[in-house]
C-alpha atoms as a PDB file:
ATOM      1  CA  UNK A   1       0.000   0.000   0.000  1.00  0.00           C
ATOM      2  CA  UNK A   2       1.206   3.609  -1.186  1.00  0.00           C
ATOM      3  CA  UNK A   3       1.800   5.615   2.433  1.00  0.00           C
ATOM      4  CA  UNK A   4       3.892   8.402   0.756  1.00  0.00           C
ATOM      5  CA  UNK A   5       1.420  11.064   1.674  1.00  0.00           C
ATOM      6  CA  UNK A   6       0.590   9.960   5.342  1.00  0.00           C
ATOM      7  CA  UNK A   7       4.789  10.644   5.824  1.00  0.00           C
ATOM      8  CA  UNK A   8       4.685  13.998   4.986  1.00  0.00           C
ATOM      9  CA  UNK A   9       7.103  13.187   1.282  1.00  0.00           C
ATOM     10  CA  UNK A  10       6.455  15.797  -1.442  1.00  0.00           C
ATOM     11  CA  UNK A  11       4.434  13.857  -4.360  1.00  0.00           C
ATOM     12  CA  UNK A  12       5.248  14.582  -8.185  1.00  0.00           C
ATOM     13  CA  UNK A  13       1.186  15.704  -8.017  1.00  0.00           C
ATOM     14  CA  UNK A  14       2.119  18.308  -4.848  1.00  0.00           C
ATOM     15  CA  UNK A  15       5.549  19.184  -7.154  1.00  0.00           C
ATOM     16  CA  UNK A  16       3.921  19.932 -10.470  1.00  0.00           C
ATOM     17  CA  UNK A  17       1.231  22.251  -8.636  1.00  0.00           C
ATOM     18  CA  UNK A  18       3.159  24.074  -6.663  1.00  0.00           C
ATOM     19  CA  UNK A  19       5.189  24.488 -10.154  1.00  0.00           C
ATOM     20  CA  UNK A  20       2.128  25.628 -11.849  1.00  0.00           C
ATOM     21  CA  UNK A  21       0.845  28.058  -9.725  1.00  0.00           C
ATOM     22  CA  UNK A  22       4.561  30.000  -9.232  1.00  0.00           C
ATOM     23  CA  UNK A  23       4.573  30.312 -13.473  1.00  0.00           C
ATOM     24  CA  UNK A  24       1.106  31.874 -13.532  1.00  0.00           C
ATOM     25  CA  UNK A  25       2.391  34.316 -10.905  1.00  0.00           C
ATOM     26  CA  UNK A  26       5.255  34.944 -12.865  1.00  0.00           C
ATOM     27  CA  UNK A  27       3.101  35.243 -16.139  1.00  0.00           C
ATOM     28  CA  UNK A  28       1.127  37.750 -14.185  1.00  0.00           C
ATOM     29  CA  UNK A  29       3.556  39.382 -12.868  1.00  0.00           C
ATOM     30  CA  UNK A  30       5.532  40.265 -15.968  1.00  0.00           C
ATOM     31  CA  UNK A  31       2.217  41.263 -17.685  1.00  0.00           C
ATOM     32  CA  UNK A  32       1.727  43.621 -15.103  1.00  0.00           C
ATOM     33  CA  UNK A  33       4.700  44.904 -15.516  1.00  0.00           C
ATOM     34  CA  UNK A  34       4.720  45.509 -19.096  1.00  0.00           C
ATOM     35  CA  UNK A  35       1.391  47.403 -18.837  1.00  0.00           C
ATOM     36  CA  UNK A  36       2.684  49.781 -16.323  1.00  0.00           C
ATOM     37  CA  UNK A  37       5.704  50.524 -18.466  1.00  0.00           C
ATOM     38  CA  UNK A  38       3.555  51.100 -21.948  1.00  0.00           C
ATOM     39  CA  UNK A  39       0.657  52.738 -20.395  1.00  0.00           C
ATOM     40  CA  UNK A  40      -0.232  56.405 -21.123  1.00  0.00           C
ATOM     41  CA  UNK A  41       1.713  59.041 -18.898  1.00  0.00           C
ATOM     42  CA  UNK A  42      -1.674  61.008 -18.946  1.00  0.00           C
ATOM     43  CA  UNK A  43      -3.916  58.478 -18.257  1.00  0.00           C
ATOM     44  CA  UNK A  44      -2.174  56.307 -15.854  1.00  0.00           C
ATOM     45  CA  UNK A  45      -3.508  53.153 -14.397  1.00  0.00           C
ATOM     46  CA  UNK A  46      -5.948  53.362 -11.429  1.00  0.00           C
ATOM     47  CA  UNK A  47      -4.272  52.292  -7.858  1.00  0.00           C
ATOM     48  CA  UNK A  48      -7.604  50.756  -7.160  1.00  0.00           C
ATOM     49  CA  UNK A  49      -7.492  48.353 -10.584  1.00  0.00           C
ATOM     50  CA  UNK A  50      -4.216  47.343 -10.125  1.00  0.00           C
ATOM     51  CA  UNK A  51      -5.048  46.398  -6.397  1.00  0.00           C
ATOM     52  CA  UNK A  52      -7.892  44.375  -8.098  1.00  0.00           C
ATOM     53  CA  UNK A  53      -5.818  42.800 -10.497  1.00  0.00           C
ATOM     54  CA  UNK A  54      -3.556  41.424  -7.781  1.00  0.00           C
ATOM     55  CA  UNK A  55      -5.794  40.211  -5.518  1.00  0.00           C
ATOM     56  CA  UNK A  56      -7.996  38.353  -8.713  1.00  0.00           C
ATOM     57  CA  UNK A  57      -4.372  36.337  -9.155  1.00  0.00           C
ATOM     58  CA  UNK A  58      -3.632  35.961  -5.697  1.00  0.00           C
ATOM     59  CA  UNK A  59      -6.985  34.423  -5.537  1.00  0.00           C
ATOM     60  CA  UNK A  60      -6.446  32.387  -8.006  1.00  0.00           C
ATOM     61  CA  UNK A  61      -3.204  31.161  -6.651  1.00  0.00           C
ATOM     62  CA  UNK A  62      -5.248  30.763  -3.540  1.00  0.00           C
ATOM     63  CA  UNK A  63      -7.667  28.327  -5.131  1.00  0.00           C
ATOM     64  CA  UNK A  64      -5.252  26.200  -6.797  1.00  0.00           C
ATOM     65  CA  UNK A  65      -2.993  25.712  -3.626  1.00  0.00           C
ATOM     66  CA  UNK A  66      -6.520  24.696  -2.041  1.00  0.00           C
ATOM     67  CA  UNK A  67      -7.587  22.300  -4.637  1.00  0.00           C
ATOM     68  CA  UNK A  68      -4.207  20.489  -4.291  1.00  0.00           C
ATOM     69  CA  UNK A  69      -4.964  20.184   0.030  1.00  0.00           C
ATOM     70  CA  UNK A  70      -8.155  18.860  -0.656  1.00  0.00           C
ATOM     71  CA  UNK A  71      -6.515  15.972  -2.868  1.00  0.00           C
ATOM     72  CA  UNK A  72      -3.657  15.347  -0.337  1.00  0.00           C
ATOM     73  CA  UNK A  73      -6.345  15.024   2.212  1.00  0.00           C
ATOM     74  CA  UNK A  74      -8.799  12.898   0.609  1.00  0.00           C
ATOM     75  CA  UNK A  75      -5.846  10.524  -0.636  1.00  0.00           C
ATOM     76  CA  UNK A  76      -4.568  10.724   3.189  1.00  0.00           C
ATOM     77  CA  UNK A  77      -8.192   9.753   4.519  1.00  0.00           C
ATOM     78  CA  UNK A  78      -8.592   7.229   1.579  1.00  0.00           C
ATOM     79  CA  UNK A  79      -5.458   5.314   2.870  1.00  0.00           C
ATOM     80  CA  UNK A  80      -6.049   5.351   6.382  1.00  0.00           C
ATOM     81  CA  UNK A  81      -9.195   4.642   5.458  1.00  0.00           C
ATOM     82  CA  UNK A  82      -7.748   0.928   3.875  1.00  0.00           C
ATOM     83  CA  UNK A  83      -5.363   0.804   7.229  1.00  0.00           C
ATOM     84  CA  UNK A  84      -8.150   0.761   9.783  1.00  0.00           C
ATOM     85  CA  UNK A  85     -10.420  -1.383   7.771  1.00  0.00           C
ATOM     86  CA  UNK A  86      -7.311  -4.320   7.823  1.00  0.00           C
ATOM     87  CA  UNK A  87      -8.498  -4.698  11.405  1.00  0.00           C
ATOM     88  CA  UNK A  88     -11.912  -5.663  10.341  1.00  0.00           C
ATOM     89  CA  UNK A  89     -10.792  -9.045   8.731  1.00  0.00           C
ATOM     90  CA  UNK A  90     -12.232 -11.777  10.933  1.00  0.00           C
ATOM     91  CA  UNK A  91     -14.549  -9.798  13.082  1.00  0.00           C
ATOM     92  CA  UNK A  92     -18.506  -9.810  12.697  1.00  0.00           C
ATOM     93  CA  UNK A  93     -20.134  -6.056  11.254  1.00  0.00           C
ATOM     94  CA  UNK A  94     -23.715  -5.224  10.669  1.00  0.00           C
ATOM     95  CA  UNK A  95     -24.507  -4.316   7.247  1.00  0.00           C
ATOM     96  CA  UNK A  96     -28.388  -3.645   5.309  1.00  0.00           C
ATOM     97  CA  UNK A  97     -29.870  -6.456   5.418  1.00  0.00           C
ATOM     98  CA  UNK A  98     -32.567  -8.821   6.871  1.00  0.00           C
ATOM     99  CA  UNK A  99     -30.918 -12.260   6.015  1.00  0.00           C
ATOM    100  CA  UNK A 100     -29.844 -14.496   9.347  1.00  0.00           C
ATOM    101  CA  UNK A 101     -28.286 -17.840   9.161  1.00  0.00           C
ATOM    102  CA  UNK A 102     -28.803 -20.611  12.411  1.00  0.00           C
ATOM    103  CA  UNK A 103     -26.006 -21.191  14.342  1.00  0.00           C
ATOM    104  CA  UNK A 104     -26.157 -23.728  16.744  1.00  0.00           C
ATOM    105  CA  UNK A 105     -29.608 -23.753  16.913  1.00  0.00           C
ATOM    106  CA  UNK A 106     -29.931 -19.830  17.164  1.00  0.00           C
ATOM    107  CA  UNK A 107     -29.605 -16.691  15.052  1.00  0.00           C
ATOM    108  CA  UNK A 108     -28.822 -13.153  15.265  1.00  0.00           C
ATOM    109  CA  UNK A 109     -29.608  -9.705  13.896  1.00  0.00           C
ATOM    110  CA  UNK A 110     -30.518  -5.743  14.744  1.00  0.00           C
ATOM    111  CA  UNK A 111     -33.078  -3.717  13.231  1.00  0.00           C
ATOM    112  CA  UNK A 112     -33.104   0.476  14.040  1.00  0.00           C
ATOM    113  CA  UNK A 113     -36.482   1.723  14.475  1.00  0.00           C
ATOM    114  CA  UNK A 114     -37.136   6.101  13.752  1.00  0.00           C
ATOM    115  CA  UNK A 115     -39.206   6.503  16.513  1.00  0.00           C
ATOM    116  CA  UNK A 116     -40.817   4.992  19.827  1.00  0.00           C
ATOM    117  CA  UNK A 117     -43.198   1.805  19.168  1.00  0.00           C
ATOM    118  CA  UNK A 118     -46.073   0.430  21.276  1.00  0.00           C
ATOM    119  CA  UNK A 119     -45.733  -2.794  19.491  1.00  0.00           C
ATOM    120  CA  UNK A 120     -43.087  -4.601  17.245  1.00  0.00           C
ATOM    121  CA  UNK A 121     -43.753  -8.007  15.483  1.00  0.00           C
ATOM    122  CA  UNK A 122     -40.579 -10.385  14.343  1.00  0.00           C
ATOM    123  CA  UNK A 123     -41.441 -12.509  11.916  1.00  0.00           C
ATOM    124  CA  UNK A 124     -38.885 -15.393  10.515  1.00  0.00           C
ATOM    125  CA  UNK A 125     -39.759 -16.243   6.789  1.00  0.00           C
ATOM    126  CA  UNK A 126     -38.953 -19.573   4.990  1.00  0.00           C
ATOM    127  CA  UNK A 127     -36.979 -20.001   1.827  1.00  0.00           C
ATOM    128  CA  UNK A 128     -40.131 -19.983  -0.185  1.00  0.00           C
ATOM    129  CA  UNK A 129     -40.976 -16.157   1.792  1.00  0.00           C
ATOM    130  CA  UNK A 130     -43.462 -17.938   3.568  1.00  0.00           C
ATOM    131  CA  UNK A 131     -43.766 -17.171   7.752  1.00  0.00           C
ATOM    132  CA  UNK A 132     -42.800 -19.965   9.958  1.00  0.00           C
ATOM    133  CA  UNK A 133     -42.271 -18.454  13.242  1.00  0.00           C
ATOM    134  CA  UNK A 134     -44.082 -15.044  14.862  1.00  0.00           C
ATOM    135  CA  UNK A 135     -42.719 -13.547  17.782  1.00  0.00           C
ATOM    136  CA  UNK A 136     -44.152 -10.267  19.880  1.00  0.00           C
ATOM    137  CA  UNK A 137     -41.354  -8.202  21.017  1.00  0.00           C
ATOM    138  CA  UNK A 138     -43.736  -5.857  22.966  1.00  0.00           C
ATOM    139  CA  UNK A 139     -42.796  -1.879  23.264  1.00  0.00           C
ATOM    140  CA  UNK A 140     -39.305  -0.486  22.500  1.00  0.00           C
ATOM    141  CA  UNK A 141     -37.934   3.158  21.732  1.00  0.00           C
ATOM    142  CA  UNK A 142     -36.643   4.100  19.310  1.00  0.00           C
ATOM    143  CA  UNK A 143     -32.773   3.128  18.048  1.00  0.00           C
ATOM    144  CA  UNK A 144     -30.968   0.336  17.792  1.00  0.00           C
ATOM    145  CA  UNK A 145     -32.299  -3.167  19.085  1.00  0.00           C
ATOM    146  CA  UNK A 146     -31.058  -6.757  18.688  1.00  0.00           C
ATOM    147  CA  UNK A 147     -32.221  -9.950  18.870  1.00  0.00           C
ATOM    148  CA  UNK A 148     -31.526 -13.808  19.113  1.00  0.00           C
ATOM    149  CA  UNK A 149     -34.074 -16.418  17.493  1.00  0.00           C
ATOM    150  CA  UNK A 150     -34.012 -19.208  18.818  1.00  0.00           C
ATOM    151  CA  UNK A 151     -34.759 -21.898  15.265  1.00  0.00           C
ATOM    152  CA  UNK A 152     -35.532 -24.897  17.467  1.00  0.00           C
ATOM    153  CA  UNK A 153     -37.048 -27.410  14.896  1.00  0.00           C
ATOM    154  CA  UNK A 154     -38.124 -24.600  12.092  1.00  0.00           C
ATOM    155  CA  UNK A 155     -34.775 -24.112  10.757  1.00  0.00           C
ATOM    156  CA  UNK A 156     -31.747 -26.431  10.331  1.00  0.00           C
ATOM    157  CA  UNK A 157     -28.585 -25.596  11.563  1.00  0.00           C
ATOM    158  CA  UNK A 158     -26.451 -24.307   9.179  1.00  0.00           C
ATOM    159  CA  UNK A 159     -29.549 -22.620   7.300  1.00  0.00           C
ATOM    160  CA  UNK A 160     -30.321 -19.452   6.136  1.00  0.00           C
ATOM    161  CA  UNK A 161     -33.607 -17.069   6.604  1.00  0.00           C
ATOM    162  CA  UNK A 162     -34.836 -13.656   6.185  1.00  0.00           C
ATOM    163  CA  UNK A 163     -37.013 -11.693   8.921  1.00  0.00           C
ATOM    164  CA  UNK A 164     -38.818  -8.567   8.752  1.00  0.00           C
ATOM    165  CA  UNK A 165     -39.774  -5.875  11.466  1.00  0.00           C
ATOM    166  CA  UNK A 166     -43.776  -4.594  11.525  1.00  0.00           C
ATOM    167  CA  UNK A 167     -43.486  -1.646  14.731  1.00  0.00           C
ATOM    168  CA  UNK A 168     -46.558   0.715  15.041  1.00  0.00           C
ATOM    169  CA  UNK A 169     -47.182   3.255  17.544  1.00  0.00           C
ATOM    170  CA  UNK A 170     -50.940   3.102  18.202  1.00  0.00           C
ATOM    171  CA  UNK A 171     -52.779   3.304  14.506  1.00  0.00           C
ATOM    172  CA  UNK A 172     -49.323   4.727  12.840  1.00  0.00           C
ATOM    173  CA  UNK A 173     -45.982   2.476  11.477  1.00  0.00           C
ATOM    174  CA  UNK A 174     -43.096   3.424  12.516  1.00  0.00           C
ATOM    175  CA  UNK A 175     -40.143   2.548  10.077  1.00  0.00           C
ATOM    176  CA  UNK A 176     -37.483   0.361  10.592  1.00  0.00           C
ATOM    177  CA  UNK A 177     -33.781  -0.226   8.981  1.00  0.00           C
ATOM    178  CA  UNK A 178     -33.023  -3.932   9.423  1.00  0.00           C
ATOM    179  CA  UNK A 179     -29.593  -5.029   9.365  1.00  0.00           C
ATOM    180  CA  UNK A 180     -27.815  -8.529   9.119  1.00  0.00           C
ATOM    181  CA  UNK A 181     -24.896  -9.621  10.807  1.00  0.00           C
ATOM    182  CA  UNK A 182     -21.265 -11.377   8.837  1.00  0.00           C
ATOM    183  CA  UNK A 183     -18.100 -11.815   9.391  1.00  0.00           C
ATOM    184  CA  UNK A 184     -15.398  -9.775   7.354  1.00  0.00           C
ATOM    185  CA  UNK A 185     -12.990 -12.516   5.474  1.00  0.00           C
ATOM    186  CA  UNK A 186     -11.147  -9.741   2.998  1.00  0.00           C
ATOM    187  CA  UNK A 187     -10.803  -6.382   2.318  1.00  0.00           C
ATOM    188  CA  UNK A 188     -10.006  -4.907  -1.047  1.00  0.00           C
ATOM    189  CA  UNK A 189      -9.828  -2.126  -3.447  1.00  0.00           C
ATOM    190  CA  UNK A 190     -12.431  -1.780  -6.607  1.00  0.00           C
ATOM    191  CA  UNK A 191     -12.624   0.757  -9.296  1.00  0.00           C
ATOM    192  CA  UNK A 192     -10.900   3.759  -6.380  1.00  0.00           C
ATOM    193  CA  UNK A 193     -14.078   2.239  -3.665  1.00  0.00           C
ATOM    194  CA  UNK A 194     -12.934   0.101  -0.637  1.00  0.00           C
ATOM    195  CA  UNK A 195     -14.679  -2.979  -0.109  1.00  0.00           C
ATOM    196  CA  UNK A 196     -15.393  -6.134   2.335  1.00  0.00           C
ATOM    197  CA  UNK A 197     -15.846  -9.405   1.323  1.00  0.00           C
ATOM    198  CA  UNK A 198     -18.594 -11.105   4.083  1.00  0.00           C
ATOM    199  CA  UNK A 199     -17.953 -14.810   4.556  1.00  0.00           C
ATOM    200  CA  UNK A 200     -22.068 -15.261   3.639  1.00  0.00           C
ATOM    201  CA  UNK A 201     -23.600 -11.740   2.296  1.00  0.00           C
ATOM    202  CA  UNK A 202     -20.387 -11.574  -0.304  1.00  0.00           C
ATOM    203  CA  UNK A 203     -18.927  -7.820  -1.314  1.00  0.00           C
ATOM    204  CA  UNK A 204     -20.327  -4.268   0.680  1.00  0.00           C
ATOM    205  CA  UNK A 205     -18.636  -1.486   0.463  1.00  0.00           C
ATOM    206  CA  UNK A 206     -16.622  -0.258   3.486  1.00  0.00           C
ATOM    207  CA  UNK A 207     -19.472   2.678   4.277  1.00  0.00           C
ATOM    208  CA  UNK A 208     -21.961  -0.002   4.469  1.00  0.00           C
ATOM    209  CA  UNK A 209     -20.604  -0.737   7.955  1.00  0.00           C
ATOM    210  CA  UNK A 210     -22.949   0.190  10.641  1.00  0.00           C
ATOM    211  CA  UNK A 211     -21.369  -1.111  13.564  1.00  0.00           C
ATOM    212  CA  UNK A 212     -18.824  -3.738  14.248  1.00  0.00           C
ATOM    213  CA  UNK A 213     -20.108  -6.883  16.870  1.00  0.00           C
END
């Protein structure tokens, strides 16, 4: 991995602007110049426009010097963006997603919900999308909440399900982000976008990461 701009080492990119932006100066410069010597003795330049004049190029310069931070930084961010997600290999993240797999007999997941719900429904649903097991999980606020299903004899071990969320509060629904739980077994670099590969819900990207478990 390419860590020349997290060690503070001048990059041909950093070179070639700071290049550019010293020849426009000059260019400037010696235009200015060159105007003030051919310009008419009785009609003299305004102080004011050649004030203007310099600060239009110095904002220029100004600009282009800021364009060229904002690239260092995003490459910085980019790469210790990859470094911290190395760490990730082997660990379990939540993702989008309302598939759960039986492990031992039990499976897990978290849903979000936007607001405060008298009652929220769990319902596990068969490979066909039918429902084979109901559960009440009574009131709850609103945020984050987990849960562990215990498969018994509806699910082998080993198997895979979906589940979906119904919370209302009184008459109204309240929405709910469900998310699925995997383990990270890679991390890699597509087309400039960092990704994980999940041992079971295959490629996310790296912002898909909710929370690690």
């Amino acid at each position: 991995m390419d860590v020349t701009a997290l060690n503070g080492t001048s990059t041909p990119t950093q070179t070639t602007s700071a290049k550019n932006a010293a020849e426009t100066q000059d260019r400037f410069l010696k235009l200015l110049v060159a105007q003030m010597n051919n310009q008419d003795p009785l009609n003299p330049m305004d102080n004011a426009q050649v004030t203007s004049q310099m600060a239009q190029i110095q904002q220029v310069t100004s600009l282009s010097t800021l364009d060229t931070s904002i690239k260092q930084l995003g490459s910085q961010l980019g790469q210790m963006q990859a470094l911290q997600s190395i760490s990730l290999v082997g660990r379990e993240v939540s993702v989008p997603g309302n598939k759960l797999q039986v492990t031992d007999g039990v499976a897990e997941a978290s849903y979000e919900l936007d607001g405060a719900a008298q009652s929220v429904k769990l319902e596990i649903l068969g490979p066909a999308g039918n429902v084979i097991d109901t559960q009440q999980l009574g009131a709850q606020s609103s945020g984050r909440q987990a849960f562990t299903w215990n498969a018994g004899k509806l699910a082998a071990d080993g198997s895979e399900v979906q589940y979906r969320i119904t919370a209302t509060n009184g008459t109204k629904a309240v929405t709910s982000t469900l998310y699925a739980h995997d383990k990270v077994d890679a991390v890699y670099s597509e087309g400039g976008t960092l990704k994980l590969n999940l041992a079971r819900l295959g490629p996310v990207d790296y912002t898909a990461v909710s929370s690690v478990n």
